[in-house]
C-alpha atoms as a PDB file:
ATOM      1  CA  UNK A   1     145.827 206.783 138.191  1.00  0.00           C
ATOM      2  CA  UNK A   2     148.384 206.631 140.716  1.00  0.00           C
ATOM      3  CA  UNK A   3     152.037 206.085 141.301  1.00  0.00           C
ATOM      4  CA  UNK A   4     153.027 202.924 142.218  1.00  0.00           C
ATOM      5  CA  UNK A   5     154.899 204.724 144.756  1.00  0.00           C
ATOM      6  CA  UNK A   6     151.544 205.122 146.449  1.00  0.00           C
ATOM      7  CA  UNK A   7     150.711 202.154 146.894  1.00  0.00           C
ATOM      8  CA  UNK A   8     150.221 200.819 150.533  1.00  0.00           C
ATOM      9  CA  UNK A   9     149.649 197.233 152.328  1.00  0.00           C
ATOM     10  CA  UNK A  10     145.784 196.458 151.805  1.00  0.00           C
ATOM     11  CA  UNK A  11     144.965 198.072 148.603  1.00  0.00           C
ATOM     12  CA  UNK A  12     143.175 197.052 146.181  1.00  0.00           C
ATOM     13  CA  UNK A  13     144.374 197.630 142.556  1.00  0.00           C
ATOM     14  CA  UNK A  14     142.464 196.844 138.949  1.00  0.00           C
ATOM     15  CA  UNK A  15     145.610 194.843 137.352  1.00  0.00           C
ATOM     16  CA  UNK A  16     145.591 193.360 134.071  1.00  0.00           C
ATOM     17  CA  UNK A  17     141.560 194.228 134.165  1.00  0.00           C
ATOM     18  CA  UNK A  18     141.305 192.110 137.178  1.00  0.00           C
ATOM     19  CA  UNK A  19     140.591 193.444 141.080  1.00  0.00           C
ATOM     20  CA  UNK A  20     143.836 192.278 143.193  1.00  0.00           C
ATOM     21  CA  UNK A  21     144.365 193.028 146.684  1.00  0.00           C
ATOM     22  CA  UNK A  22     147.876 194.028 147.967  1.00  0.00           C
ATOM     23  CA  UNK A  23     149.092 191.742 150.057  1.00  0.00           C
ATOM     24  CA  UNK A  24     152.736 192.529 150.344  1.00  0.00           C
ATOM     25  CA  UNK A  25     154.162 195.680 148.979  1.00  0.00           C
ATOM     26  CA  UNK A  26     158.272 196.184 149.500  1.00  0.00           C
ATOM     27  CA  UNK A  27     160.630 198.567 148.196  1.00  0.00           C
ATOM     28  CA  UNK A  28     163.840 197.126 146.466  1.00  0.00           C
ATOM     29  CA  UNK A  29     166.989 198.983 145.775  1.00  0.00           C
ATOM     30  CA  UNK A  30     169.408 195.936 144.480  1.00  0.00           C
ATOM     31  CA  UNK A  31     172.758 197.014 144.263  1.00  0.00           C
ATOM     32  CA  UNK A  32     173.789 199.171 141.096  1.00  0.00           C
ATOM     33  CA  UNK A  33     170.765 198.354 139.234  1.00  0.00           C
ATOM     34  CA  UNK A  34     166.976 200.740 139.786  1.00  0.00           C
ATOM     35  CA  UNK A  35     164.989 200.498 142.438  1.00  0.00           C
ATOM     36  CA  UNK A  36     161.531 198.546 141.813  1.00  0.00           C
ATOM     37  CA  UNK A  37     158.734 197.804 144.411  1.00  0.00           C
ATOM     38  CA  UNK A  38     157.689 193.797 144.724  1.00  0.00           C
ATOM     39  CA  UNK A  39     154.437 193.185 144.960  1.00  0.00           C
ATOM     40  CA  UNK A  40     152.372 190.336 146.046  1.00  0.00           C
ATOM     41  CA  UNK A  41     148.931 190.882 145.427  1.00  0.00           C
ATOM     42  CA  UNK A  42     145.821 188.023 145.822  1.00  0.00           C
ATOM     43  CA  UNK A  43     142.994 188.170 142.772  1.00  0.00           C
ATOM     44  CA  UNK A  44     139.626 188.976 145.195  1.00  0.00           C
ATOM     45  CA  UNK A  45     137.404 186.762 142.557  1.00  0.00           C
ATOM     46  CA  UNK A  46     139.528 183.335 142.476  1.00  0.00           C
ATOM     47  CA  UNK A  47     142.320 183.983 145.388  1.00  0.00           C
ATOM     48  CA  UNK A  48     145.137 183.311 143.095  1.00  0.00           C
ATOM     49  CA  UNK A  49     148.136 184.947 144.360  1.00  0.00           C
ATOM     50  CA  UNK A  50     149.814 186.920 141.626  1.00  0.00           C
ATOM     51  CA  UNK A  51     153.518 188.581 142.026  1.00  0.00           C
ATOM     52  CA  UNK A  52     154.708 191.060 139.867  1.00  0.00           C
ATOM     53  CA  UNK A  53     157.544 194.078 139.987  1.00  0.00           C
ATOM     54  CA  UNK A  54     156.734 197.539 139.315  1.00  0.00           C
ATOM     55  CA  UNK A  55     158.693 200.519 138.340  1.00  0.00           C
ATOM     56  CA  UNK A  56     158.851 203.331 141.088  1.00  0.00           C
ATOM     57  CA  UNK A  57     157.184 205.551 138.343  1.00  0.00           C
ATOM     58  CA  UNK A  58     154.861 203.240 137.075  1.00  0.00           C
ATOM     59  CA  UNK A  59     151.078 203.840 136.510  1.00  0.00           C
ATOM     60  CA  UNK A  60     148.556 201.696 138.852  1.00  0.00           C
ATOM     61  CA  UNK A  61     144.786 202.047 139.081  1.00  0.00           C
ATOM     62  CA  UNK A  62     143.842 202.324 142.600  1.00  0.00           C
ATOM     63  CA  UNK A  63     140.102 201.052 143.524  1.00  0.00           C
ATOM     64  CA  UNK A  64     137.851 203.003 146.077  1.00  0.00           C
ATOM     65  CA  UNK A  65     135.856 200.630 148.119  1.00  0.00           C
ATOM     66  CA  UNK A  66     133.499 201.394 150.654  1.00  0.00           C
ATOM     67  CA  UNK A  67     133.734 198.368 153.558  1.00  0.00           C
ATOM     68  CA  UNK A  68     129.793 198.496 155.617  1.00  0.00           C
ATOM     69  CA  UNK A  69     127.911 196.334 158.108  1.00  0.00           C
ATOM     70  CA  UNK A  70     124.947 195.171 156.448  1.00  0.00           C
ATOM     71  CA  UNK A  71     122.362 192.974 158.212  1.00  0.00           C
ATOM     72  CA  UNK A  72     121.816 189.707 156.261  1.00  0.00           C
ATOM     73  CA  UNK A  73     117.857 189.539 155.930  1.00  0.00           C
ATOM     74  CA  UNK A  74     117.038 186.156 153.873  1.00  0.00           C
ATOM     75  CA  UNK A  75     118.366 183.749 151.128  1.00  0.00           C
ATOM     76  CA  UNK A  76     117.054 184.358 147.550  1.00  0.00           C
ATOM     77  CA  UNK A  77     118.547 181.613 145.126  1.00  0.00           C
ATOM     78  CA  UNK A  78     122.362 181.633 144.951  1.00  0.00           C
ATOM     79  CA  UNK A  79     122.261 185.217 146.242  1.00  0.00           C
ATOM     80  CA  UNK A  80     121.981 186.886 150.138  1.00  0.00           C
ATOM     81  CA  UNK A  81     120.079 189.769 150.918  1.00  0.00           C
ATOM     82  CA  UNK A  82     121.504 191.754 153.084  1.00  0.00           C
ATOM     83  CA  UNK A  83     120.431 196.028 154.421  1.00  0.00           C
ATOM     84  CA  UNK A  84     122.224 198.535 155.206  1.00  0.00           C
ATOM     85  CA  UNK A  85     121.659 199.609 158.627  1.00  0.00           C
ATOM     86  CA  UNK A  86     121.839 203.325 158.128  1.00  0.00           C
ATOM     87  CA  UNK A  87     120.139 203.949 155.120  1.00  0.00           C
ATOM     88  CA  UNK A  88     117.858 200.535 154.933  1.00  0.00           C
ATOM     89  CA  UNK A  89     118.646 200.050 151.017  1.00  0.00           C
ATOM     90  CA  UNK A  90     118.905 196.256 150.435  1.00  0.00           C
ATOM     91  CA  UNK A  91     121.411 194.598 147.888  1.00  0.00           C
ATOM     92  CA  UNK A  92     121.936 191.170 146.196  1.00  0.00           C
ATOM     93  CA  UNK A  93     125.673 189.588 147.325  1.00  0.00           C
ATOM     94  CA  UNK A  94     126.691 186.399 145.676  1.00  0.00           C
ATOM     95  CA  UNK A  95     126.312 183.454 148.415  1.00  0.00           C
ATOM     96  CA  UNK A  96     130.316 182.000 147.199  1.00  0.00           C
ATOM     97  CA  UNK A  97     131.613 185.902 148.259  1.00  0.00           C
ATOM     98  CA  UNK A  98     131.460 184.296 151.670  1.00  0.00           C
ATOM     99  CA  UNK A  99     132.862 180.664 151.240  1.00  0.00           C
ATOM    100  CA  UNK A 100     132.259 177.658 153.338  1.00  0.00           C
ATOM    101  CA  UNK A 101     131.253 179.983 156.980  1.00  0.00           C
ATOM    102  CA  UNK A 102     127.457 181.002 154.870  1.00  0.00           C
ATOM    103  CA  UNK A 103     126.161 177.707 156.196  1.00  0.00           C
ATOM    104  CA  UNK A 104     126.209 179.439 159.592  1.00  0.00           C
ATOM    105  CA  UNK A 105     124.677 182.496 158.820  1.00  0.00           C
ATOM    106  CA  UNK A 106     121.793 183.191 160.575  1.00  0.00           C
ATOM    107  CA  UNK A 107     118.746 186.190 159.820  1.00  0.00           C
ATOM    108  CA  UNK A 108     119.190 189.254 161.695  1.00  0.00           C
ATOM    109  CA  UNK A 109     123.188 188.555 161.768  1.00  0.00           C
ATOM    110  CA  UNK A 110     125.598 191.533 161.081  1.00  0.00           C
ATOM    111  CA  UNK A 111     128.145 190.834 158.229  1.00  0.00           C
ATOM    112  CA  UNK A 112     130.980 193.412 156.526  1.00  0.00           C
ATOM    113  CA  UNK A 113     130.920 193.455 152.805  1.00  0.00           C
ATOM    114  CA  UNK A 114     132.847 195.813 150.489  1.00  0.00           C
ATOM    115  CA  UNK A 115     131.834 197.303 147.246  1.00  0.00           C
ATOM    116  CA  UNK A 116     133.735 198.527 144.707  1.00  0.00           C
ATOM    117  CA  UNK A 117     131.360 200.383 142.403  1.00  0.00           C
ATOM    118  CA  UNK A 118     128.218 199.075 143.102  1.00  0.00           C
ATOM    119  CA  UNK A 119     129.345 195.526 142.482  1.00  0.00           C
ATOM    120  CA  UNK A 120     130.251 193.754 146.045  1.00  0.00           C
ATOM    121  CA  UNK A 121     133.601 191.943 146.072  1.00  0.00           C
ATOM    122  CA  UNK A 122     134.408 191.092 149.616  1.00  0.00           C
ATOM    123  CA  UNK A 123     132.337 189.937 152.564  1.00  0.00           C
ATOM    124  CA  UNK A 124     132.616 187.989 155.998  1.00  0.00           C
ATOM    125  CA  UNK A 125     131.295 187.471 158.700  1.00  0.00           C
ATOM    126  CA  UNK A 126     132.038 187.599 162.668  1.00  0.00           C
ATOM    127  CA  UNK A 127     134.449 185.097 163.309  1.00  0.00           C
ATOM    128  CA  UNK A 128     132.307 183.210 165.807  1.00  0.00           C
ATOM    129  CA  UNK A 129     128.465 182.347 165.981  1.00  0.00           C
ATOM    130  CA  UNK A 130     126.206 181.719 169.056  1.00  0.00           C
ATOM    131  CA  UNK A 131     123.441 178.594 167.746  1.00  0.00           C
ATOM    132  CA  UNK A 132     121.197 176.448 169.671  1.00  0.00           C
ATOM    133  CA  UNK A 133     121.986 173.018 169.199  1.00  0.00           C
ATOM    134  CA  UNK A 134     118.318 171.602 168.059  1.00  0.00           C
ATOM    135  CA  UNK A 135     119.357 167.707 168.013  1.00  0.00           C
ATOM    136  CA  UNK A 136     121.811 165.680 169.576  1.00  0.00           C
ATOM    137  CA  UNK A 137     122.147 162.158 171.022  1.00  0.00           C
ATOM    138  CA  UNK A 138     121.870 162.236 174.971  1.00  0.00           C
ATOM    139  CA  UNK A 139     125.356 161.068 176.769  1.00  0.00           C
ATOM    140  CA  UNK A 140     125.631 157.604 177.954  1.00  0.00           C
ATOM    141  CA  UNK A 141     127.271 157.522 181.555  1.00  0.00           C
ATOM    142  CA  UNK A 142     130.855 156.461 181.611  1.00  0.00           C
ATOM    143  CA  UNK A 143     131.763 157.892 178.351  1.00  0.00           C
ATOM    144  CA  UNK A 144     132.455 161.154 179.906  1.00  0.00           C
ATOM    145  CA  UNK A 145     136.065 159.520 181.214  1.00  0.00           C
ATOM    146  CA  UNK A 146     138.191 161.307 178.201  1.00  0.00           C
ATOM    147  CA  UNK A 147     137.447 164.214 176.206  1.00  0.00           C
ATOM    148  CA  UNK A 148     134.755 162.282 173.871  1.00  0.00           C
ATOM    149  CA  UNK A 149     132.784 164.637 171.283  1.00  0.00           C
ATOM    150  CA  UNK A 150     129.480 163.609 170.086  1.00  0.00           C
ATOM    151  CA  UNK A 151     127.673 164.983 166.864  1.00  0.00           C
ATOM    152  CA  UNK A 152     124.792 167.619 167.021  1.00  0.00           C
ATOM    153  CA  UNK A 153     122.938 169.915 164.826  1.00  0.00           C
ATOM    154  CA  UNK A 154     122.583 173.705 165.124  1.00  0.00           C
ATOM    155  CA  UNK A 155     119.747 175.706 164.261  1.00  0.00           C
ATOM    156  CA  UNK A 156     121.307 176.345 161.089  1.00  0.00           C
ATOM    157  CA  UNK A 157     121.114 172.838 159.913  1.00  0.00           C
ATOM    158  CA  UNK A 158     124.695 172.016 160.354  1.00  0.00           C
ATOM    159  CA  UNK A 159     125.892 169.148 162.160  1.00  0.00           C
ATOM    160  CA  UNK A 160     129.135 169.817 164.233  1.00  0.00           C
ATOM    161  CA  UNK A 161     130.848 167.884 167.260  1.00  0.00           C
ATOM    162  CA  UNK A 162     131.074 168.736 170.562  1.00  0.00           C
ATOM    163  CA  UNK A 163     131.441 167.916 174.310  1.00  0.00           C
ATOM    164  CA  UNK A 164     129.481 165.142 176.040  1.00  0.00           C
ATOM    165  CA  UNK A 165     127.829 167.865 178.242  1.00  0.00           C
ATOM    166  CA  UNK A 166     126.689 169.608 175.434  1.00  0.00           C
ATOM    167  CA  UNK A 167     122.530 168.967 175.456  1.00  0.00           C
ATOM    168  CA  UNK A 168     119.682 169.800 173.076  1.00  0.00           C
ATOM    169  CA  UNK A 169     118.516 173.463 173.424  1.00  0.00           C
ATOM    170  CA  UNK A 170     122.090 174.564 174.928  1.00  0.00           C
ATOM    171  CA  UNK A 171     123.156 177.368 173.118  1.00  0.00           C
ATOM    172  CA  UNK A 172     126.915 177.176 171.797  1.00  0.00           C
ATOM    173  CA  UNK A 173     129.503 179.068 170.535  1.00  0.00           C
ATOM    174  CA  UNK A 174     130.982 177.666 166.957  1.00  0.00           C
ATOM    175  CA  UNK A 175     134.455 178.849 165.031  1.00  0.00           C
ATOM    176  CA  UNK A 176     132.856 180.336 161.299  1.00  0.00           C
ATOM    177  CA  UNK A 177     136.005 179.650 159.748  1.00  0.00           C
ATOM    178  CA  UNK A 178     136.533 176.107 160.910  1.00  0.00           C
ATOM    179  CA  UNK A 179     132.841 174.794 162.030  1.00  0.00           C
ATOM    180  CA  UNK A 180     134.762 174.138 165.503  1.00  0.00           C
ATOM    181  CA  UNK A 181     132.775 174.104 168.893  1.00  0.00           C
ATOM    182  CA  UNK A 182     134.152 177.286 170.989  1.00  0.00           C
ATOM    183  CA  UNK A 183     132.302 177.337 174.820  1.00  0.00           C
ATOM    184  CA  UNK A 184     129.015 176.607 175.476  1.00  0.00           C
ATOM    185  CA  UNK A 185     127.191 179.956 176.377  1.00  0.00           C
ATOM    186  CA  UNK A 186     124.789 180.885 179.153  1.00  0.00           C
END
């Protein structure tokens, strides 16, 4: 148990038996009255953003997590497995810890995930992918005049738009976060 004194920026705190990370942590002295701190913190299972005001002396539980890269290695079910790359012990993460950017994740790809006791909580990936685009409809001549986009499909299996230019086997660089086309990459 710590104070809530202690608290810094980035934390993550078990509140009301729940894991919340802190994502805004100010000190408030308001005129005659005690000082408090205001915190916003965001639950890490369902991203609800919780606010709440806690005495200066006031007891908070302060998680240790451990933040890794881990090499994803294949899908099994509704889980990723993923290795550590210094000791090679393999774990189980929960595909959703990841959100929409897992349907670019590729074997062999490095990803961060953080554990707090044993049980992972937070993971992502790089924010950008290279993937070969295996289909895409050739360009018809003259539609190259404005900046047209066409639709093609990654080695992945996702189907994303780019450039005109863009060809199958043309390796390209895509947003994770957004499923946006980047540069194309030699």
């Amino acid at each position: 148990m710590a104070k809530a004194s202690e608290v810094k920026t980035g934390n993550i705190l078990r509140f009301n038996g729940e894991l919340t990370q802190v994502e805004e942590f100010l000190h408030r002295t308001p005129g005659n009255l005690r000082a408090f701190y205001q915190a916003k913190m965001r639950n890490v299972k369902t991203g609800k953003l919780v606010e709440y005001r806690f005495r200066t002396d006031e007891e908070v539980t302060i998680c240790r997590v451990e933040t890794n890269d881990y090499q994803y290695l294949y899908e099994d079910g509704d889980f990723l497995v993923v290795m550590d790359v210094t000791s090679f012990d393999q774990y189980n993460v929960p595909k959703t810890l990841f959100g929409e950017a897992v349907k670019f994740l590729k074997e062999g790809m490095n990803v961060i995930i953080s554990f707090e006791s044993e049980e992972p909580i937070v993971a992502s990936m790089p924010q950008s992918v290279e993937l070969e685009i295996t289909y895409t409809e050739p360009a018809v001549k003259g539609d190259t005049s404005t900046s047209a986009q066409k639709y093609a499909t990654v080695e992945t299996g996702v189907e994303i738009r780019v450039p005109m230019f863009i060809n199958q086997g043309d390796k390209v660089k895509v947003d994770t976060r957004t499923g946006d086309y980047i540069e194309r990459v030699k």
